[in-house]
PDB file of N, CA and C in Angstrom:
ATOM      1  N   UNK A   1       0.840  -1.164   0.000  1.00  0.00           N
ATOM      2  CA  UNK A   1       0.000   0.000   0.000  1.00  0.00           C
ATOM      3  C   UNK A   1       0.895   1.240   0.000  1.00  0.00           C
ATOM      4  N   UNK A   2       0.614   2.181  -0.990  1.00  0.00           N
ATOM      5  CA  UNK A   2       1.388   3.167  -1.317  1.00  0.00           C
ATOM      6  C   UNK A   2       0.659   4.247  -0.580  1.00  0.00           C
ATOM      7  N   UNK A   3       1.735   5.105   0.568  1.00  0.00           N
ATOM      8  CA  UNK A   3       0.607   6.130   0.983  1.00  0.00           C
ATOM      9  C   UNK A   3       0.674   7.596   0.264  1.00  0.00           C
ATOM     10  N   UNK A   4      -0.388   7.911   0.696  1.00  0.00           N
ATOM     11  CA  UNK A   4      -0.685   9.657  -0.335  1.00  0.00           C
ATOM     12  C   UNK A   4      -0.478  10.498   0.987  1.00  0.00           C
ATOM     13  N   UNK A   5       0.307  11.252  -0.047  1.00  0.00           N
ATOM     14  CA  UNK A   5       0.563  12.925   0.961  1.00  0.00           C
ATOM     15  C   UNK A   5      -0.066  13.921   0.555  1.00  0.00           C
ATOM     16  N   UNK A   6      -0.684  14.892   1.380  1.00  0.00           N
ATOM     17  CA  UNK A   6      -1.149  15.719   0.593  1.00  0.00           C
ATOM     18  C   UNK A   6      -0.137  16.708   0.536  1.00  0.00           C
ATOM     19  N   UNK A   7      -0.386  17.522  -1.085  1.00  0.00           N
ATOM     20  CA  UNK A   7       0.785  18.394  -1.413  1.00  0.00           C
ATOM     21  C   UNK A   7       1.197  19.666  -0.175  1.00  0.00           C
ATOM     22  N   UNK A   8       2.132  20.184   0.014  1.00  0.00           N
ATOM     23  CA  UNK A   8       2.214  21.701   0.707  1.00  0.00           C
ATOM     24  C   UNK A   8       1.308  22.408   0.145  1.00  0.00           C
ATOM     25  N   UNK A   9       0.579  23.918   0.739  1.00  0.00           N
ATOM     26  CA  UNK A   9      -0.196  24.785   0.773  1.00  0.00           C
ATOM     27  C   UNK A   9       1.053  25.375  -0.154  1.00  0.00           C
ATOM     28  N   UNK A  10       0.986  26.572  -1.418  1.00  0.00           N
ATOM     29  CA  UNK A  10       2.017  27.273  -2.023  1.00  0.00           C
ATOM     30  C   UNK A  10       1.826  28.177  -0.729  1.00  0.00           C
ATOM     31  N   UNK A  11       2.864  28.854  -0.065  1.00  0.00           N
ATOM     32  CA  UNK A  11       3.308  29.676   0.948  1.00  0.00           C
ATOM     33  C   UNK A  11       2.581  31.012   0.647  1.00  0.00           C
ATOM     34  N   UNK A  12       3.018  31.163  -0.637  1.00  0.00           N
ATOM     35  CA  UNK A  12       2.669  32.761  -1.109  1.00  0.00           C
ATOM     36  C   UNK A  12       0.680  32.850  -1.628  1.00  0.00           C
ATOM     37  N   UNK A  13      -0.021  32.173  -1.917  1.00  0.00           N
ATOM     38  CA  UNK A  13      -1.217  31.843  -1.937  1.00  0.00           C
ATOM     39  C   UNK A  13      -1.648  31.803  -0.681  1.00  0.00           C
ATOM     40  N   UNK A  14      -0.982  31.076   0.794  1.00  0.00           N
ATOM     41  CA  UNK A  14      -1.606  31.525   1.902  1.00  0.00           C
ATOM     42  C   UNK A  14      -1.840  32.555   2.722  1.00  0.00           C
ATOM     43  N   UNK A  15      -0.358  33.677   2.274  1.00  0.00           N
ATOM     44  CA  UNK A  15      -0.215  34.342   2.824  1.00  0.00           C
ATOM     45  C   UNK A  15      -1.227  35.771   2.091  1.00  0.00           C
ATOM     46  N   UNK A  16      -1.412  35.211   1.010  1.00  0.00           N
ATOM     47  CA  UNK A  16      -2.271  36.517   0.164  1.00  0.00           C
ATOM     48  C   UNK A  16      -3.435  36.236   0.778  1.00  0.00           C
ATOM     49  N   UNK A  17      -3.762  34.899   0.985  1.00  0.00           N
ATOM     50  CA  UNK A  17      -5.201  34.573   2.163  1.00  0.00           C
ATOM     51  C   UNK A  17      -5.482  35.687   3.204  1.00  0.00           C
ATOM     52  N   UNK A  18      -4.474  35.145   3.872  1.00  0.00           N
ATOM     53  CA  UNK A  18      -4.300  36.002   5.521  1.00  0.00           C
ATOM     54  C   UNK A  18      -4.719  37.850   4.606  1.00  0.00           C
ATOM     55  N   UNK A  19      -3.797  38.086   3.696  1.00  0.00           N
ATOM     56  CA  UNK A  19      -3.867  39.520   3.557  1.00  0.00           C
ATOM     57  C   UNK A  19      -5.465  39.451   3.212  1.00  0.00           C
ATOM     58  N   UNK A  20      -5.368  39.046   1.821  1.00  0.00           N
ATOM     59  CA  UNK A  20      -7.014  39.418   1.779  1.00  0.00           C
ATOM     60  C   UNK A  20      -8.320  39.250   2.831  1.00  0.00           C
ATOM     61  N   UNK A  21      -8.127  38.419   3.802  1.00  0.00           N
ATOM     62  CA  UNK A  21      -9.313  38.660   5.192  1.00  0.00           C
ATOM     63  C   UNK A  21      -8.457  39.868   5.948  1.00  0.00           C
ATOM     64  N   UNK A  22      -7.214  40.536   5.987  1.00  0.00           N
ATOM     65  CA  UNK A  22      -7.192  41.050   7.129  1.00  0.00           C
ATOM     66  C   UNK A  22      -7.559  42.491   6.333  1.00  0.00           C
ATOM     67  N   UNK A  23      -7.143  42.412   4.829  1.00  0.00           N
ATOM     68  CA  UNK A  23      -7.716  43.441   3.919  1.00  0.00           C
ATOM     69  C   UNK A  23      -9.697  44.073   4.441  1.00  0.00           C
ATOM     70  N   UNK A  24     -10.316  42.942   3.685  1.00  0.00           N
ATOM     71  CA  UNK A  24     -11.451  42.572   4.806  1.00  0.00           C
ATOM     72  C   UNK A  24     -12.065  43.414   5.587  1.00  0.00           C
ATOM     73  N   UNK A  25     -11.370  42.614   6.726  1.00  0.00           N
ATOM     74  CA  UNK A  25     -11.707  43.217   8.033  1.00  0.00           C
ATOM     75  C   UNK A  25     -11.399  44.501   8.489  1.00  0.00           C
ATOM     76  N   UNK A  26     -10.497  45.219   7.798  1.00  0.00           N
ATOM     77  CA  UNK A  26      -9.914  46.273   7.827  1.00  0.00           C
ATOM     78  C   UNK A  26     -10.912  47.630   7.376  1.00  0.00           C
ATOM     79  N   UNK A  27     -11.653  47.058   5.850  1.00  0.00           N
ATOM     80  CA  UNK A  27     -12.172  47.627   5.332  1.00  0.00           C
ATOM     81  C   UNK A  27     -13.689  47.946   5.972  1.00  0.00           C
ATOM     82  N   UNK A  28     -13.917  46.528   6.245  1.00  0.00           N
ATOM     83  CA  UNK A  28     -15.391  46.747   7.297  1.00  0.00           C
ATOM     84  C   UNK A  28     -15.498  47.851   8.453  1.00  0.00           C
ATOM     85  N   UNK A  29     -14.163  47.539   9.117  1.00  0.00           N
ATOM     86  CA  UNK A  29     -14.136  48.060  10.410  1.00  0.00           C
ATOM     87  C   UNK A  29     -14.018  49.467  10.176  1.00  0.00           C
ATOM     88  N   UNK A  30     -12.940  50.225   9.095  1.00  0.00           N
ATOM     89  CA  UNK A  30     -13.084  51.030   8.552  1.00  0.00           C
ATOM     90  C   UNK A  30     -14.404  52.321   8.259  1.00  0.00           C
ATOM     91  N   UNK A  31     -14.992  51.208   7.355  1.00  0.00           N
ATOM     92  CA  UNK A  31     -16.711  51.730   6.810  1.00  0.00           C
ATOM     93  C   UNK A  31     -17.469  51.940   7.766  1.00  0.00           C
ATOM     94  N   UNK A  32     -17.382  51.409   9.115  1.00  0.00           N
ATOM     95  CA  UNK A  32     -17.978  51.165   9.858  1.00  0.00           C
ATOM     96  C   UNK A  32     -18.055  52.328  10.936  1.00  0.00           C
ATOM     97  N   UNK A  33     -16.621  52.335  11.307  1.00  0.00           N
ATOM     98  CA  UNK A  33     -16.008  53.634  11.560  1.00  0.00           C
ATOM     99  C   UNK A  33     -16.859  55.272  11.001  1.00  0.00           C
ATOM    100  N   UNK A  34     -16.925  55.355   9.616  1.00  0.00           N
ATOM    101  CA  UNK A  34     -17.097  56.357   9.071  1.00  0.00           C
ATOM    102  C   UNK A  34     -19.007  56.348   9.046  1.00  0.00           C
ATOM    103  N   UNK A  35     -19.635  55.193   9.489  1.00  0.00           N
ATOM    104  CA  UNK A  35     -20.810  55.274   9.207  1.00  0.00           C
ATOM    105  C   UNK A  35     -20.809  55.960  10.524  1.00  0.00           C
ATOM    106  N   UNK A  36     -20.572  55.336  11.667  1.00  0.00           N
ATOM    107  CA  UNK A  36     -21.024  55.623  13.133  1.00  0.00           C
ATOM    108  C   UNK A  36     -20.641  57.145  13.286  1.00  0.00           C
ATOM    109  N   UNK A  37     -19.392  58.225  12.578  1.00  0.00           N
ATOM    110  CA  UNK A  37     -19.219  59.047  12.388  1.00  0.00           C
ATOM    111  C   UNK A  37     -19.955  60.073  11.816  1.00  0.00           C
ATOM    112  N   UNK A  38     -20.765  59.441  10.510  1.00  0.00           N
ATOM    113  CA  UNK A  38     -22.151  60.070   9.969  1.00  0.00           C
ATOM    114  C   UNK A  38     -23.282  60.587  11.005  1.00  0.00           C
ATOM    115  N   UNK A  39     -23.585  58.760  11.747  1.00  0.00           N
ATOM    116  CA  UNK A  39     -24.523  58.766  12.773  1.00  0.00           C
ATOM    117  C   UNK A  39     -24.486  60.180  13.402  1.00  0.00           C
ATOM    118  N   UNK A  40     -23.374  59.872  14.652  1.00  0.00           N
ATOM    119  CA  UNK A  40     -22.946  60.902  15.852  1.00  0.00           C
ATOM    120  C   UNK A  40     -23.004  62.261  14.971  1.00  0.00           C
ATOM    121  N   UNK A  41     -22.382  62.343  14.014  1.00  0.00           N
ATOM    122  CA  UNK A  41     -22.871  63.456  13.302  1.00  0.00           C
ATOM    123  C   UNK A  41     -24.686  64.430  13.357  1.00  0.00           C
ATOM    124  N   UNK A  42     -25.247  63.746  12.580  1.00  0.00           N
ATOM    125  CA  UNK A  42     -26.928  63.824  12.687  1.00  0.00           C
ATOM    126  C   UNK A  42     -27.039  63.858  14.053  1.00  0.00           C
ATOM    127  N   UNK A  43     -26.834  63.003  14.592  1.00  0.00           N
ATOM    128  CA  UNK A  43     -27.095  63.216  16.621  1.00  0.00           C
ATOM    129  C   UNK A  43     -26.823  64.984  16.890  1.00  0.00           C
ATOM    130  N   UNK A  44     -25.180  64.984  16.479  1.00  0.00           N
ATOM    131  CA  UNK A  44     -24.716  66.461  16.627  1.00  0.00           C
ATOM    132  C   UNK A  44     -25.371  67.352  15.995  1.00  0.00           C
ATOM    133  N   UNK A  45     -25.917  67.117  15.055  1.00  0.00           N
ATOM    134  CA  UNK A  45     -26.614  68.517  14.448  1.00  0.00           C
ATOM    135  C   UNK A  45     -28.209  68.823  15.036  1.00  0.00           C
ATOM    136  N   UNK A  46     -28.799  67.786  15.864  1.00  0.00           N
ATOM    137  CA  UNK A  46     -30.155  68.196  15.793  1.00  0.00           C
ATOM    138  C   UNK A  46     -29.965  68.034  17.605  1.00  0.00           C
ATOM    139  N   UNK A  47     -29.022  67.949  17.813  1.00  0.00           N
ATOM    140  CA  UNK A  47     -29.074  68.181  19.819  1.00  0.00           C
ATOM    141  C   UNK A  47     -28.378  69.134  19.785  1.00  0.00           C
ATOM    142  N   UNK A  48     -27.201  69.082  19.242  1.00  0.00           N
ATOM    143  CA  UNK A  48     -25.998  70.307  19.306  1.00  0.00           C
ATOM    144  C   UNK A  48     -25.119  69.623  19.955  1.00  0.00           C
ATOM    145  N   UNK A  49     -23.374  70.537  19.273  1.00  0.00           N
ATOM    146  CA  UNK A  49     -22.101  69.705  19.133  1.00  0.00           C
ATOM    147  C   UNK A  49     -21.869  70.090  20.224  1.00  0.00           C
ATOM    148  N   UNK A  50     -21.408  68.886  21.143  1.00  0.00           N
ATOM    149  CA  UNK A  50     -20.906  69.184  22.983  1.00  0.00           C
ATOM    150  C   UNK A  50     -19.413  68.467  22.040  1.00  0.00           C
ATOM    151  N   UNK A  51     -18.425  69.160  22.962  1.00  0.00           N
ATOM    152  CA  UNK A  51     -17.049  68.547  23.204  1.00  0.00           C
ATOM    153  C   UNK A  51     -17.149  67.196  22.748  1.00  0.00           C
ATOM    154  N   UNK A  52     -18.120  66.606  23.492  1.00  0.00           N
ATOM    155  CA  UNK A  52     -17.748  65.264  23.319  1.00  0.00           C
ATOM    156  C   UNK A  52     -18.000  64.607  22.185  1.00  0.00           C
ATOM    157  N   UNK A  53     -19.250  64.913  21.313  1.00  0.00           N
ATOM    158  CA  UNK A  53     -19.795  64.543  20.233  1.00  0.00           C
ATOM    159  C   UNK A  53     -18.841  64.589  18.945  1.00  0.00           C
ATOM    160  N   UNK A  54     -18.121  66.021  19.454  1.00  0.00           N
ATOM    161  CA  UNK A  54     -16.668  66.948  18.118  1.00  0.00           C
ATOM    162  C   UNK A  54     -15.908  65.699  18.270  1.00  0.00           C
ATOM    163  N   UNK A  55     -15.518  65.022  19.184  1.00  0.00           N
ATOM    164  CA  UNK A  55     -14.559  64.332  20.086  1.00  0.00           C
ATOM    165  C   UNK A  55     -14.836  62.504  19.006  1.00  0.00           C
ATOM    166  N   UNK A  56     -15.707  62.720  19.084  1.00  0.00           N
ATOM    167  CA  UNK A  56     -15.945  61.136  19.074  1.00  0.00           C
ATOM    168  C   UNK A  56     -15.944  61.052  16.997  1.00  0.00           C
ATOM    169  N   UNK A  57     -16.568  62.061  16.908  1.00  0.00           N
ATOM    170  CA  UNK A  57     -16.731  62.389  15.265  1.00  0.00           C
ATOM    171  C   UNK A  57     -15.173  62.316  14.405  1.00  0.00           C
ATOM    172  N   UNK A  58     -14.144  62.810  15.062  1.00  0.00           N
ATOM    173  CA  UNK A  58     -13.054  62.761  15.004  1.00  0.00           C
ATOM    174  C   UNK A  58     -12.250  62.281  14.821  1.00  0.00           C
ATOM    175  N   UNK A  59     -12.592  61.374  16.341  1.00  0.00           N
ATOM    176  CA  UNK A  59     -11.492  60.283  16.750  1.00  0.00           C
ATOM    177  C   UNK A  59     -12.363  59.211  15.507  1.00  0.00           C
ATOM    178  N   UNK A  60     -13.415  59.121  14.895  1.00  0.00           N
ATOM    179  CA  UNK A  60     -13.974  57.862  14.208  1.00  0.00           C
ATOM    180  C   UNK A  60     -13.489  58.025  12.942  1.00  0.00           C
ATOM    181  N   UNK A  61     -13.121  59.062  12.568  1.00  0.00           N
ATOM    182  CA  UNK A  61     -12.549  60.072  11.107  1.00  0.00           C
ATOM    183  C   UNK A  61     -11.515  59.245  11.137  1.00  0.00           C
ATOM    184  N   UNK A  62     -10.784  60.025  12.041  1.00  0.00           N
ATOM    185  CA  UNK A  62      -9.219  59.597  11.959  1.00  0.00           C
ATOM    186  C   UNK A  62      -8.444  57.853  12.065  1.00  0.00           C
ATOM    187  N   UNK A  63      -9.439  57.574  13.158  1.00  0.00           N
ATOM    188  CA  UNK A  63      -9.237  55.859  13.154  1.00  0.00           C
ATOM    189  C   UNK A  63      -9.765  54.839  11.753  1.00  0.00           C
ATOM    190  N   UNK A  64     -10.635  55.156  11.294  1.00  0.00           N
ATOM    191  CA  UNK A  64     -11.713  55.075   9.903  1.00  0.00           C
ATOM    192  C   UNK A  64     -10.842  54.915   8.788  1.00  0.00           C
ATOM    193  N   UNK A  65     -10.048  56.174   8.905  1.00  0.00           N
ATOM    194  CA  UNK A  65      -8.865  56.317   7.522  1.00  0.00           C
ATOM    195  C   UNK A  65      -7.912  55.848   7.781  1.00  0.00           C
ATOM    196  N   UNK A  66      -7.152  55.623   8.612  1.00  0.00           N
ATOM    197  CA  UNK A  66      -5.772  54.826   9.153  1.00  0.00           C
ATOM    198  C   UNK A  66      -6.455  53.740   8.953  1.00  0.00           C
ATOM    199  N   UNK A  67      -7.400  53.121   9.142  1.00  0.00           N
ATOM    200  CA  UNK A  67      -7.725  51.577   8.996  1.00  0.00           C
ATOM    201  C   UNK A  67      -8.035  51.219   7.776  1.00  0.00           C
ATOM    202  N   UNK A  68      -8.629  52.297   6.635  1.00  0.00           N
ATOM    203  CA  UNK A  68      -9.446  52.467   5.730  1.00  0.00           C
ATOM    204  C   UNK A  68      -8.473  52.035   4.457  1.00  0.00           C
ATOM    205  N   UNK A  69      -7.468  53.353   4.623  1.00  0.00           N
ATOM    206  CA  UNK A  69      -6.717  53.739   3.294  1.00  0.00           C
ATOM    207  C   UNK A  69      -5.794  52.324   3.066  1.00  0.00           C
ATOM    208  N   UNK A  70      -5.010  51.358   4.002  1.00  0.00           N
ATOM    209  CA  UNK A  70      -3.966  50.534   3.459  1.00  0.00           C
ATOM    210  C   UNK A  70      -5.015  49.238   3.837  1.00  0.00           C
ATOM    211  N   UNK A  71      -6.471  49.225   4.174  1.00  0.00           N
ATOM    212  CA  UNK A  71      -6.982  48.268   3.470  1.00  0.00           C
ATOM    213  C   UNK A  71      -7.492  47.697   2.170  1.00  0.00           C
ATOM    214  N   UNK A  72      -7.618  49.088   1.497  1.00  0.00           N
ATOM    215  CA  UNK A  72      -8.422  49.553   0.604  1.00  0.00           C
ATOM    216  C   UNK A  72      -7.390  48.913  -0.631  1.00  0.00           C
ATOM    217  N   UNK A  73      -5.957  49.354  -0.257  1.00  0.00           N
ATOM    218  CA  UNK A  73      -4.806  49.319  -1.690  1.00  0.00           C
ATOM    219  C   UNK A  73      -4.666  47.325  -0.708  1.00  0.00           C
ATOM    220  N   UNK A  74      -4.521  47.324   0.399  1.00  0.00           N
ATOM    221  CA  UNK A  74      -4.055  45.984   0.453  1.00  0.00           C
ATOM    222  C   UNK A  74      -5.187  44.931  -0.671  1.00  0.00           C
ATOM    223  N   UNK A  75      -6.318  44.977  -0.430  1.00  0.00           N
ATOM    224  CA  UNK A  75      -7.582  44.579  -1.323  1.00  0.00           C
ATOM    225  C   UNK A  75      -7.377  44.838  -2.906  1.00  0.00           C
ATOM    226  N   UNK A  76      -7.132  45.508  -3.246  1.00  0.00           N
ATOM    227  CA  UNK A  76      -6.845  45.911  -4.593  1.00  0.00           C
ATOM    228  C   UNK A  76      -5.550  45.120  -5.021  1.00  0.00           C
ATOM    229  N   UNK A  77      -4.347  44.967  -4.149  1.00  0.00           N
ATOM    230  CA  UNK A  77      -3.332  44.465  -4.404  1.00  0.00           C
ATOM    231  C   UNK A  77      -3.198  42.682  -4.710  1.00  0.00           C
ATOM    232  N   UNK A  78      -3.830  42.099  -3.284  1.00  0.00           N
ATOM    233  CA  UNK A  78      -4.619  41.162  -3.782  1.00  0.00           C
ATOM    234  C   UNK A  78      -5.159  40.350  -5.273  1.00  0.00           C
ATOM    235  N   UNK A  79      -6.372  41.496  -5.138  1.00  0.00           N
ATOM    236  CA  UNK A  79      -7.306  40.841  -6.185  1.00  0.00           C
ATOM    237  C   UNK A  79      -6.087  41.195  -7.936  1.00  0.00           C
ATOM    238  N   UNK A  80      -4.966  42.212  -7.781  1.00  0.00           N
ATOM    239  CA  UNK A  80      -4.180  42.760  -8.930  1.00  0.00           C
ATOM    240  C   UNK A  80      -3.095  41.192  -8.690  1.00  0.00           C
ATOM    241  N   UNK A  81      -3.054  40.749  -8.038  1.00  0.00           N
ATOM    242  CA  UNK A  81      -2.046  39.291  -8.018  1.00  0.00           C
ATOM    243  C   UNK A  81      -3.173  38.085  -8.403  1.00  0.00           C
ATOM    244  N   UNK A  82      -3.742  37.874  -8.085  1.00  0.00           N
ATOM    245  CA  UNK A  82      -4.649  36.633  -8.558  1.00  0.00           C
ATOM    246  C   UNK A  82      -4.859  36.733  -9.716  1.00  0.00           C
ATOM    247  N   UNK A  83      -5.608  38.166 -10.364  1.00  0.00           N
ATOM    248  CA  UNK A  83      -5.608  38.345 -12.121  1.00  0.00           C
ATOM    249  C   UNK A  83      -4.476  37.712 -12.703  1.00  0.00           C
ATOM    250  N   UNK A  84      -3.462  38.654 -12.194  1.00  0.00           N
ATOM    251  CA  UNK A  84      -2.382  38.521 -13.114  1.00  0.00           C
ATOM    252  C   UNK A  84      -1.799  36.384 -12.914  1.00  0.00           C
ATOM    253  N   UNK A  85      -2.198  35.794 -11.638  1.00  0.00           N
ATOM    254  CA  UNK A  85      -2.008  34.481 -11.892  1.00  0.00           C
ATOM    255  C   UNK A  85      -2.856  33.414 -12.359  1.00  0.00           C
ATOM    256  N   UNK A  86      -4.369  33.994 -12.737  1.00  0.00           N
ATOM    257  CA  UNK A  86      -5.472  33.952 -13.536  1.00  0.00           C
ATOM    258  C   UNK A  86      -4.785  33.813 -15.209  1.00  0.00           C
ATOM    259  N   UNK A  87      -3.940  35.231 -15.539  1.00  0.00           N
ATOM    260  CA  UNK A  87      -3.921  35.295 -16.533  1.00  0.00           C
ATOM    261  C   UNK A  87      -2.950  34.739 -17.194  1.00  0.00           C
ATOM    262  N   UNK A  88      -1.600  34.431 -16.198  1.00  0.00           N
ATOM    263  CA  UNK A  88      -0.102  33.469 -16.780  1.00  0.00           C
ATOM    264  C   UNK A  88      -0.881  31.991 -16.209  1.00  0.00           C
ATOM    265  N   UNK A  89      -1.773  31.796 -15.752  1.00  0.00           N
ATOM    266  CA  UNK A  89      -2.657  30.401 -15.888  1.00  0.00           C
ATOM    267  C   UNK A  89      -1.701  29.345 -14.652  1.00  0.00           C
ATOM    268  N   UNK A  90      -1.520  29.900 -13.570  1.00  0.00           N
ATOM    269  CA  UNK A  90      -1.080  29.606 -12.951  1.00  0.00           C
ATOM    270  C   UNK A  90      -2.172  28.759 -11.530  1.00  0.00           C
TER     271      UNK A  90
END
């Protein structure tokens, strides 16, 4: 009885895995960020902007885009490597 191995995972295919979910999650958390920022927004305009409301609108801006912007190109980068190993038929 001859036994079967299964082949190695290609290294670089797993690791574009990992990127593309953490791409993902990045992007969600991101969007998510900027929605709740909208929200608190509308809150702020029809109660009126306390410190804290400026505060939170802000901090969701700024965390939103730091999470946002190198998910956005990581995702793109991704899906620009699979084409191109789509297209040398790899």
């Amino acid at each position: 009885m001859v036994a079967v191995t299964k082949p190695e995972p290609d290294p670089v295919l797993v690791r574009r895995a990992q990127v593309a979910r953490l791409a993902l999650l990045g992007q969600r958390v991101g969007y998510l960020l900027y929605g709740g920022a909208v929200v608190v927004f509308v809150v702020g305009f029809i109660i009126g902007f306390t410190p804290a409301i400026v505060t939170t609108i802000v901090t969701a801006m700024i965390i939103g885009s730091a999470l946002l912007a190198p998910a956005i190109v990581a995702g793109y980068a991704v899906k620009a490597a699979a084409r191109e190993d789509r297209e040398r038929g790899r």
